[in-house]
PDB file of N, CA and C in Angstrom:
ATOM      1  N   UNK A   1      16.837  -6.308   1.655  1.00  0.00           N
ATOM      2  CA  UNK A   1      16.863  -7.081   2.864  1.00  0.00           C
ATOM      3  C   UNK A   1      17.848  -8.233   2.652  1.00  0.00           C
ATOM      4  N   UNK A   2      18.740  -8.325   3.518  1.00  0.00           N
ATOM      5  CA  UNK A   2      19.927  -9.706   3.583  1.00  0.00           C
ATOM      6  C   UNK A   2      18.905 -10.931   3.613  1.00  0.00           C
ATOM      7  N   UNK A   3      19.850 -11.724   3.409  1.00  0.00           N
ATOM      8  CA  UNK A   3      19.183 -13.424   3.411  1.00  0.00           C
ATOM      9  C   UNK A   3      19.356 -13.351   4.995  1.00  0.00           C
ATOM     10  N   UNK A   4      19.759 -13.029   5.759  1.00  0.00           N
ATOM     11  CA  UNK A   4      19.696 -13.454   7.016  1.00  0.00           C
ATOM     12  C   UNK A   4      18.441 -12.996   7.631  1.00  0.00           C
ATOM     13  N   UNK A   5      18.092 -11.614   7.548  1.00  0.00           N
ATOM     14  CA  UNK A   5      16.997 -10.864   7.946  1.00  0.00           C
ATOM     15  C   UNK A   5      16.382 -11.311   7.567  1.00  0.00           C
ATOM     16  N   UNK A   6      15.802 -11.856   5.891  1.00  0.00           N
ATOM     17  CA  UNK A   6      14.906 -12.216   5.542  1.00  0.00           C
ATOM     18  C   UNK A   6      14.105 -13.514   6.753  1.00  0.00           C
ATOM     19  N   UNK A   7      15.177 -14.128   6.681  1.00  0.00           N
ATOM     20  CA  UNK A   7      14.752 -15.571   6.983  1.00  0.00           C
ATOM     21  C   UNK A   7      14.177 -15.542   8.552  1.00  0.00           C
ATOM     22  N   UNK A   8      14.768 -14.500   9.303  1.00  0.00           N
ATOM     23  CA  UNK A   8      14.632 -14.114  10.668  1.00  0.00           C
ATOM     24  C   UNK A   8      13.231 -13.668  10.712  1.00  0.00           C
ATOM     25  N   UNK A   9      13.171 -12.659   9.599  1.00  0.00           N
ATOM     26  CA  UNK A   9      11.778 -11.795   9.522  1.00  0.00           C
ATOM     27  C   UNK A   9      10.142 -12.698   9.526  1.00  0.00           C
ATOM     28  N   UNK A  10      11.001 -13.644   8.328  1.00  0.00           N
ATOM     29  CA  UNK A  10      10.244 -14.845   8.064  1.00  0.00           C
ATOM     30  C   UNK A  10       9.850 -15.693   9.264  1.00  0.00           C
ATOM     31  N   UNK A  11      10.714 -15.624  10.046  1.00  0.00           N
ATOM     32  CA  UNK A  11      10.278 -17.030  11.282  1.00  0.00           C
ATOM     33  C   UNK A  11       9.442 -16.529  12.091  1.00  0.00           C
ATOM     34  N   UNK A  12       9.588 -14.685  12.844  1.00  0.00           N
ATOM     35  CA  UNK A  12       8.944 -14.325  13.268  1.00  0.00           C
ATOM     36  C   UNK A  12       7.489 -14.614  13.030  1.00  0.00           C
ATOM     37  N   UNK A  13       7.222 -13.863  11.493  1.00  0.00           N
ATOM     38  CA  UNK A  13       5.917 -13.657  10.906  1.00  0.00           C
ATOM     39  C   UNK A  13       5.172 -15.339  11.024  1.00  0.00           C
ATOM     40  N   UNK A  14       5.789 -16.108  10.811  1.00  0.00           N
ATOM     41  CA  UNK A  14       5.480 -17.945  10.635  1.00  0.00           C
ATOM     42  C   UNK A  14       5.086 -18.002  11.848  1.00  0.00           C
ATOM     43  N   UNK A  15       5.577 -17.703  12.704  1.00  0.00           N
ATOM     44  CA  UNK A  15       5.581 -17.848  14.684  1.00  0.00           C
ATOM     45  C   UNK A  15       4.309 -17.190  15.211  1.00  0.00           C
ATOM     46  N   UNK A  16       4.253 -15.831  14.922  1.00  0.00           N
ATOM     47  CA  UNK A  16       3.176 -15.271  14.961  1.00  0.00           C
ATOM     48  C   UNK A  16       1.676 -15.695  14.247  1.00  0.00           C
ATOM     49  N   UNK A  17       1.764 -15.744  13.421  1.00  0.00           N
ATOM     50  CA  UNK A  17       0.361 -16.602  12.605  1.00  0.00           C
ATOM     51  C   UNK A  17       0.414 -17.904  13.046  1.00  0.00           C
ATOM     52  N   UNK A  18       1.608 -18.693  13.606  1.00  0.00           N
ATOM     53  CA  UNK A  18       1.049 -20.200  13.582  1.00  0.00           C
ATOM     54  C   UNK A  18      -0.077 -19.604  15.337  1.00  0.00           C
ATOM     55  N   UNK A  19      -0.074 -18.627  15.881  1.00  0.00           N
ATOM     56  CA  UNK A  19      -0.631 -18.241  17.223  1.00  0.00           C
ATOM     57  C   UNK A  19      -1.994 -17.877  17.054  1.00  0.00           C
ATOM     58  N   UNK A  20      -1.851 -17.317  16.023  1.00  0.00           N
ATOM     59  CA  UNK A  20      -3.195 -17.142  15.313  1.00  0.00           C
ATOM     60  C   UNK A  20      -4.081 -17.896  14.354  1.00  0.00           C
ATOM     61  N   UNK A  21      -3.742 -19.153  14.202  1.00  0.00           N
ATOM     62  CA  UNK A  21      -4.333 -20.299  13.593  1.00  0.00           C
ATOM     63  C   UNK A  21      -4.668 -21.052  14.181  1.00  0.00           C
ATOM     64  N   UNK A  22      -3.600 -21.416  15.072  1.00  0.00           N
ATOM     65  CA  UNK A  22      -3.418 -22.675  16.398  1.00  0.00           C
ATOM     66  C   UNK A  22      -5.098 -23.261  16.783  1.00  0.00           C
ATOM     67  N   UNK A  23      -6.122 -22.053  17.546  1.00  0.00           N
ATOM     68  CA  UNK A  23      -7.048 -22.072  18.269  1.00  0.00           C
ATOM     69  C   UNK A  23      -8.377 -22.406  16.728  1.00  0.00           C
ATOM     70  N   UNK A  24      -7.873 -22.118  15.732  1.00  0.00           N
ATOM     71  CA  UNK A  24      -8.945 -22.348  14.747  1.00  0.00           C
ATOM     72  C   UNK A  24      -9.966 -23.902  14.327  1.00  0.00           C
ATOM     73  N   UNK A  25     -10.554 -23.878  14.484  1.00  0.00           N
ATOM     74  CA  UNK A  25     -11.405 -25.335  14.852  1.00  0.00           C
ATOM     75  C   UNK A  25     -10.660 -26.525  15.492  1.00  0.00           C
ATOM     76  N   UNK A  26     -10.787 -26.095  16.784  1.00  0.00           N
ATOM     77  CA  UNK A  26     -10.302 -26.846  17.987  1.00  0.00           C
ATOM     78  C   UNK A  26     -11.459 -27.755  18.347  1.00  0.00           C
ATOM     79  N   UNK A  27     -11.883 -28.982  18.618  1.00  0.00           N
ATOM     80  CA  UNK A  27     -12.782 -29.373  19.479  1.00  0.00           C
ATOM     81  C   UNK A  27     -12.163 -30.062  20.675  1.00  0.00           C
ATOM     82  N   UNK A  28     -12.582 -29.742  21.730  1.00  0.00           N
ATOM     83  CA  UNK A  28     -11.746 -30.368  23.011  1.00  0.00           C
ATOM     84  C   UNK A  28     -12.383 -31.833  23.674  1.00  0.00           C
ATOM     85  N   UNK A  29     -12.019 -32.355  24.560  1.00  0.00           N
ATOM     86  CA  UNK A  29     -12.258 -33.814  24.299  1.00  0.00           C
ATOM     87  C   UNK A  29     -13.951 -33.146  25.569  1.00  0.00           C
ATOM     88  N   UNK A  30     -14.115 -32.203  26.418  1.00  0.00           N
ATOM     89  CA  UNK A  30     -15.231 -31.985  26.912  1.00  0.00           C
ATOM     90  C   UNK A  30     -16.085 -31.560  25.664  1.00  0.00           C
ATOM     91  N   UNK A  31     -15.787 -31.465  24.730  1.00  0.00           N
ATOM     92  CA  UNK A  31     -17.080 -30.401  23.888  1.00  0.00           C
ATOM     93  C   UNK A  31     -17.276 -32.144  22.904  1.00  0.00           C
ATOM     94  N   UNK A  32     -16.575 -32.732  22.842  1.00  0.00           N
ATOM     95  CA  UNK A  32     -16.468 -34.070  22.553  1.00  0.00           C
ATOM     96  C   UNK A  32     -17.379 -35.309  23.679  1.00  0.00           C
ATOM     97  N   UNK A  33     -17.799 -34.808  24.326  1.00  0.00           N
ATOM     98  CA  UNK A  33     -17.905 -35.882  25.784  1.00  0.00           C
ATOM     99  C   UNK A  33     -16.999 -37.311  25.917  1.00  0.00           C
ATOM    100  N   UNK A  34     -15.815 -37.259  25.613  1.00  0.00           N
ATOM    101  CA  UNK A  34     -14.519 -38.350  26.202  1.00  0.00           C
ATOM    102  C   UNK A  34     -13.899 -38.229  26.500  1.00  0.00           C
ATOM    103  N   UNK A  35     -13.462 -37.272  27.495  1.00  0.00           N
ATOM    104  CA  UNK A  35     -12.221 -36.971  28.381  1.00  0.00           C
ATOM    105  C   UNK A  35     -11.652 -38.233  28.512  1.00  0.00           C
ATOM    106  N   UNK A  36     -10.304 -38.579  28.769  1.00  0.00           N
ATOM    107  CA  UNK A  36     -10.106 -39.638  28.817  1.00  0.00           C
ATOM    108  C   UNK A  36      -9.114 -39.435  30.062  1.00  0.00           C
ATOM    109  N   UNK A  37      -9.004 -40.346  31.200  1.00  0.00           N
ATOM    110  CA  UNK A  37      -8.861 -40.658  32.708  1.00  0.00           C
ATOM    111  C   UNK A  37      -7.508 -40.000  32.512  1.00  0.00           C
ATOM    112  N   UNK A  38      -7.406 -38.730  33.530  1.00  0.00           N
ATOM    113  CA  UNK A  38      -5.993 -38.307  33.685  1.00  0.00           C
ATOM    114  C   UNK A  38      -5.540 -37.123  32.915  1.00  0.00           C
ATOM    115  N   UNK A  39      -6.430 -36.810  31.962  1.00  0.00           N
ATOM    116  CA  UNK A  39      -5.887 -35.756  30.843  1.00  0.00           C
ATOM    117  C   UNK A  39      -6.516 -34.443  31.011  1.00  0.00           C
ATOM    118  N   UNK A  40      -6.483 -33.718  30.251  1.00  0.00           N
ATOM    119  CA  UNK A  40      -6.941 -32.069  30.405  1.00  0.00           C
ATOM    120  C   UNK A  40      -8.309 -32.078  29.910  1.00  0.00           C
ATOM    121  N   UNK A  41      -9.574 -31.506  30.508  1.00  0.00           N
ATOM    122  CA  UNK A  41     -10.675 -31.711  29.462  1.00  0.00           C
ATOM    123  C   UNK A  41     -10.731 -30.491  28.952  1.00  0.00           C
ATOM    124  N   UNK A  42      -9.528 -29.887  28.709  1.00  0.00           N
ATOM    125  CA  UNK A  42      -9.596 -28.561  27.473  1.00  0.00           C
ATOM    126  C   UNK A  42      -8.632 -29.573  26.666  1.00  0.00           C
ATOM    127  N   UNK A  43      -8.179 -30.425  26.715  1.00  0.00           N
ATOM    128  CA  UNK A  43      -7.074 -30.838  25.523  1.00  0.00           C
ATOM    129  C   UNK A  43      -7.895 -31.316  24.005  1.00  0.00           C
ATOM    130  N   UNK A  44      -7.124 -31.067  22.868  1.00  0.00           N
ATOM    131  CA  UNK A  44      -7.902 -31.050  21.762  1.00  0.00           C
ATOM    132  C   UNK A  44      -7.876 -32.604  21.721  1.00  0.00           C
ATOM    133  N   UNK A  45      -9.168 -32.888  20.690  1.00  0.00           N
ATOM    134  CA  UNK A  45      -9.275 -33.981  20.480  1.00  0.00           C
ATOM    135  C   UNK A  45      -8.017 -34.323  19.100  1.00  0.00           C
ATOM    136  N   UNK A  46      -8.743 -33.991  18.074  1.00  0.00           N
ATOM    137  CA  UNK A  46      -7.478 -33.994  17.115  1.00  0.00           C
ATOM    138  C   UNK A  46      -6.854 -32.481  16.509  1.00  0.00           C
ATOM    139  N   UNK A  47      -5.903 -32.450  17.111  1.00  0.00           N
ATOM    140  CA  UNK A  47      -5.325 -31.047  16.868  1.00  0.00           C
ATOM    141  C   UNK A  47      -4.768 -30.374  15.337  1.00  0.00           C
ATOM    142  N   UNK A  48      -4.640 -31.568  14.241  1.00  0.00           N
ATOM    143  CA  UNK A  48      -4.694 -30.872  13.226  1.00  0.00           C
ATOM    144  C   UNK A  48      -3.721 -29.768  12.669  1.00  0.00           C
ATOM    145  N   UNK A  49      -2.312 -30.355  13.833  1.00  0.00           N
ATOM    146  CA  UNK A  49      -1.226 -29.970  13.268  1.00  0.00           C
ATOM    147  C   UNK A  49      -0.901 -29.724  11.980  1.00  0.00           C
ATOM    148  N   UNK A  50      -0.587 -30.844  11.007  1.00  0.00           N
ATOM    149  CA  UNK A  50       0.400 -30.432  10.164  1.00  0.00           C
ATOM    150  C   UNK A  50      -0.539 -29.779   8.631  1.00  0.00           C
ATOM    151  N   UNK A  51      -1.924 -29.895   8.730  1.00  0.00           N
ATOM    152  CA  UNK A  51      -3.008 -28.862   8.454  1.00  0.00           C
ATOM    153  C   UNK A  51      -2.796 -27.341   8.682  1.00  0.00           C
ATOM    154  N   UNK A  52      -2.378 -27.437  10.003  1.00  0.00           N
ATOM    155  CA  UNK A  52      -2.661 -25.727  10.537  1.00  0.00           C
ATOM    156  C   UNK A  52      -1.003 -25.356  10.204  1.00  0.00           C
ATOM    157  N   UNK A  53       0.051 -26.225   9.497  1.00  0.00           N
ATOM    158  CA  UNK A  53       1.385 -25.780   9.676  1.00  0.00           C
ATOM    159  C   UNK A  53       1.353 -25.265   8.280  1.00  0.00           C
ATOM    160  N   UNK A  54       0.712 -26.208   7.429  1.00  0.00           N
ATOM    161  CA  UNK A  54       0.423 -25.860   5.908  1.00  0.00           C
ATOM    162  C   UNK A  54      -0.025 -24.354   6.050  1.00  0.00           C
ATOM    163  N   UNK A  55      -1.409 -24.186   6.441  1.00  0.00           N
ATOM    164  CA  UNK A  55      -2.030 -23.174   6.463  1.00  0.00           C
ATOM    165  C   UNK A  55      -0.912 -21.418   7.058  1.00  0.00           C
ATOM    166  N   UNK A  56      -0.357 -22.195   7.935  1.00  0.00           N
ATOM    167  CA  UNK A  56       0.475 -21.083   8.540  1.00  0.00           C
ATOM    168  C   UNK A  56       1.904 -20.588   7.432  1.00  0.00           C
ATOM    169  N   UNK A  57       1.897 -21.817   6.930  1.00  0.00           N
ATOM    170  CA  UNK A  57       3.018 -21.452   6.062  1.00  0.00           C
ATOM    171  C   UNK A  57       2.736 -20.429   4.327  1.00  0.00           C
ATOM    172  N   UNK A  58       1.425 -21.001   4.082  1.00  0.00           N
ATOM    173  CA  UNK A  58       0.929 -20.002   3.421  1.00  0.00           C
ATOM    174  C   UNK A  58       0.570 -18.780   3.516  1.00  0.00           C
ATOM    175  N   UNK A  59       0.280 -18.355   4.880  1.00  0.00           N
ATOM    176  CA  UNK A  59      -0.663 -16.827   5.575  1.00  0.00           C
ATOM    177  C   UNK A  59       0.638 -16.232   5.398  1.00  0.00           C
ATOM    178  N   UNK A  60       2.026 -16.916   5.881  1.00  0.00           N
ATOM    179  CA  UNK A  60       3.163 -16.364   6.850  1.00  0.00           C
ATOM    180  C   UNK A  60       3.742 -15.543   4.982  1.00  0.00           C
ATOM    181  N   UNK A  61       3.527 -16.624   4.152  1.00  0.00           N
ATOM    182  CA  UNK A  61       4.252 -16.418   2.948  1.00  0.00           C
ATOM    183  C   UNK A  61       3.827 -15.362   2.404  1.00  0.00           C
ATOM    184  N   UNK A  62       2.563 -15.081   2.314  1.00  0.00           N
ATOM    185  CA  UNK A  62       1.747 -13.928   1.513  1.00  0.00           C
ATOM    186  C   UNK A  62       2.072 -13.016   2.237  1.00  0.00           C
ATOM    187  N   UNK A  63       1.933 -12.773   4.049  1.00  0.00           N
ATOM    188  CA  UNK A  63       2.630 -11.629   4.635  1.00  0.00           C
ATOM    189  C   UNK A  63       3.950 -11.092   4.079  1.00  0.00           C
ATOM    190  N   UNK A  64       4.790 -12.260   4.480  1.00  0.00           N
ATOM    191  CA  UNK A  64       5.821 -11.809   4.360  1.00  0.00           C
ATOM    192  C   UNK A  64       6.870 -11.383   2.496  1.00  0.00           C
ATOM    193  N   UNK A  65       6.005 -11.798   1.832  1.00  0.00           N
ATOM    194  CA  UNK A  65       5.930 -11.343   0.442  1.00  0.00           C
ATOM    195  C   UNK A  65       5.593 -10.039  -0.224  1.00  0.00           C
ATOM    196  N   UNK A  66       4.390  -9.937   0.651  1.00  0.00           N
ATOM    197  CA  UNK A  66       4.016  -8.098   0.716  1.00  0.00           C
ATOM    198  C   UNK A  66       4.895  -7.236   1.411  1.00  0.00           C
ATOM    199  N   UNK A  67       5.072  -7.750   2.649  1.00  0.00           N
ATOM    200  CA  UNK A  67       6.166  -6.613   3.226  1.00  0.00           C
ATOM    201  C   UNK A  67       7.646  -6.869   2.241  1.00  0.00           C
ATOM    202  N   UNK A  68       8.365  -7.634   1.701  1.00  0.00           N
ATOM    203  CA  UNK A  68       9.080  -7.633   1.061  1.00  0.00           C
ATOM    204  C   UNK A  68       9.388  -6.816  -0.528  1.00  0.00           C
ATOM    205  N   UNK A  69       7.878  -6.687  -0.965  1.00  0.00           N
ATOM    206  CA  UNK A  69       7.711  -5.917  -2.001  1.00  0.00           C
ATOM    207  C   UNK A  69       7.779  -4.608  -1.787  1.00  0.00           C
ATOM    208  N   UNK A  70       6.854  -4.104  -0.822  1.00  0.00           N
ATOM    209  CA  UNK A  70       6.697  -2.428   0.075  1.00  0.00           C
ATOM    210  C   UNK A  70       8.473  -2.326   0.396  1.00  0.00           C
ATOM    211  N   UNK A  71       9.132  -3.468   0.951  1.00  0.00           N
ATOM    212  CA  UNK A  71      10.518  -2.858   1.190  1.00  0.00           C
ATOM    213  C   UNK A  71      11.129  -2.789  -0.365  1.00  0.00           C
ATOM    214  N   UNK A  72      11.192  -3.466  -1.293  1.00  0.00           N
ATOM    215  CA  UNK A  72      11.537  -3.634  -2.216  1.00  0.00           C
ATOM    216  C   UNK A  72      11.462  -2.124  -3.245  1.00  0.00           C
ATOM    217  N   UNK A  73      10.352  -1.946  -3.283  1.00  0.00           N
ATOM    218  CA  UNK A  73       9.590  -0.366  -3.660  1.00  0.00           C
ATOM    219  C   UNK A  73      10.008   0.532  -2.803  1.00  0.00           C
ATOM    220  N   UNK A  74      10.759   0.407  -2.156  1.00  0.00           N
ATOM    221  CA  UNK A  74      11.779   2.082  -1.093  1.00  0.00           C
ATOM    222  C   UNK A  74      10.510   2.112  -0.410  1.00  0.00           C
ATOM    223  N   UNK A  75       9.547   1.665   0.414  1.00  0.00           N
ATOM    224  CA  UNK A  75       8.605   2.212   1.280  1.00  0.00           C
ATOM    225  C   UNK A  75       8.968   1.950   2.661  1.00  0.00           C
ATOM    226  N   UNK A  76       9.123   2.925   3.481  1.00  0.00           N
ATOM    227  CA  UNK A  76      10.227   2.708   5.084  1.00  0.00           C
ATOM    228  C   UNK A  76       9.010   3.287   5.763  1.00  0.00           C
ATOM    229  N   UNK A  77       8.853   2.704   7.197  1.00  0.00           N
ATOM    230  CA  UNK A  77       8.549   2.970   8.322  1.00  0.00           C
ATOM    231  C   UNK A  77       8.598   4.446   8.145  1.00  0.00           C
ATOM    232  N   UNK A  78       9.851   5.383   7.818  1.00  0.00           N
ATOM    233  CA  UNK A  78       9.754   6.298   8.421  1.00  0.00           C
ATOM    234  C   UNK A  78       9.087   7.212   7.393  1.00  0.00           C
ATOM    235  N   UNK A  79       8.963   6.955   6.426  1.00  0.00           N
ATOM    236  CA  UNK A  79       8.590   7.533   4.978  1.00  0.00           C
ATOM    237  C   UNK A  79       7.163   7.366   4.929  1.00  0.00           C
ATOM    238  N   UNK A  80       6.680   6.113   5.509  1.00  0.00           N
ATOM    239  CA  UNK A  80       5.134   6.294   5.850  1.00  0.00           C
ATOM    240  C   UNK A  80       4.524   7.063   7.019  1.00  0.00           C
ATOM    241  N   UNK A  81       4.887   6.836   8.301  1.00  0.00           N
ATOM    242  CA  UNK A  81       4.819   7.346   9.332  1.00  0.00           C
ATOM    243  C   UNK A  81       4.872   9.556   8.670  1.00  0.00           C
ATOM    244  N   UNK A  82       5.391   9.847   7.803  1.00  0.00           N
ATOM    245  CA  UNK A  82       5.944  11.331   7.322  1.00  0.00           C
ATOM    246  C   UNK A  82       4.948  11.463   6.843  1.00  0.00           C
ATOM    247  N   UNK A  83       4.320  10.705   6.346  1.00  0.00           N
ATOM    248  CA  UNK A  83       2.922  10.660   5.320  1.00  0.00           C
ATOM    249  C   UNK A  83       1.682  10.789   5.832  1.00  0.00           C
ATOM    250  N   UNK A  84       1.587  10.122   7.322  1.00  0.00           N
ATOM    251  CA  UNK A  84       0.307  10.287   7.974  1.00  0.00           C
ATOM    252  C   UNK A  84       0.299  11.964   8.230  1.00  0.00           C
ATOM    253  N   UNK A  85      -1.218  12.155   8.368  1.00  0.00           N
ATOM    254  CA  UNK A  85      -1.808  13.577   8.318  1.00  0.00           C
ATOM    255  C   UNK A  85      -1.660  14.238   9.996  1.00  0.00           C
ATOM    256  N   UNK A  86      -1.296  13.416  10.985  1.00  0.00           N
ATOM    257  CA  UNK A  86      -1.370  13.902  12.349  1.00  0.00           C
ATOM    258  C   UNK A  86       0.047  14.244  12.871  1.00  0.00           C
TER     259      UNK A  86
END
């Protein structure tokens, strides 16, 4: 895999899991009782960004480390797909 792909592959996979972390212990300012005048009462109270960026950057890394190895080891889409029994 090029350094370019890599890094592309990489942002995807980072992009995707940060979507799937994002919602992970959210409390909103209604489940909180302080909405505060004017705002969303789904908006998070403390959202716990650069927590969930850590976290995403680790999930994204281990993904994308495994698929790098499977490519690394000659294992292709189409070479697995040949392999299934149907």
């Amino acid at each position: 895999m090029r350094f370019g792909t890599g890094v592309a592959v990489y942002f995807l996979i980072w992009w995707t899991v940060l979507f799937c972390i994002l919602p992970i212990g959210v409390r909103t300012q209604s489940d909180e009782g302080s909405v505060v005048h004017g705002s969303e009462p789904g908006a998070p109270t403390r959202p716990m960004l650069r927590k969930k960026a850590i976290m995403t950057t680790l999930v994204a890394s281990v993904i994308f480390l495994a698929l790098w190895s499977l490519r690394a080891a000659g294992v292709t889409l189409e070479g697995f797909l040949r392999a299934m029994p149907f």
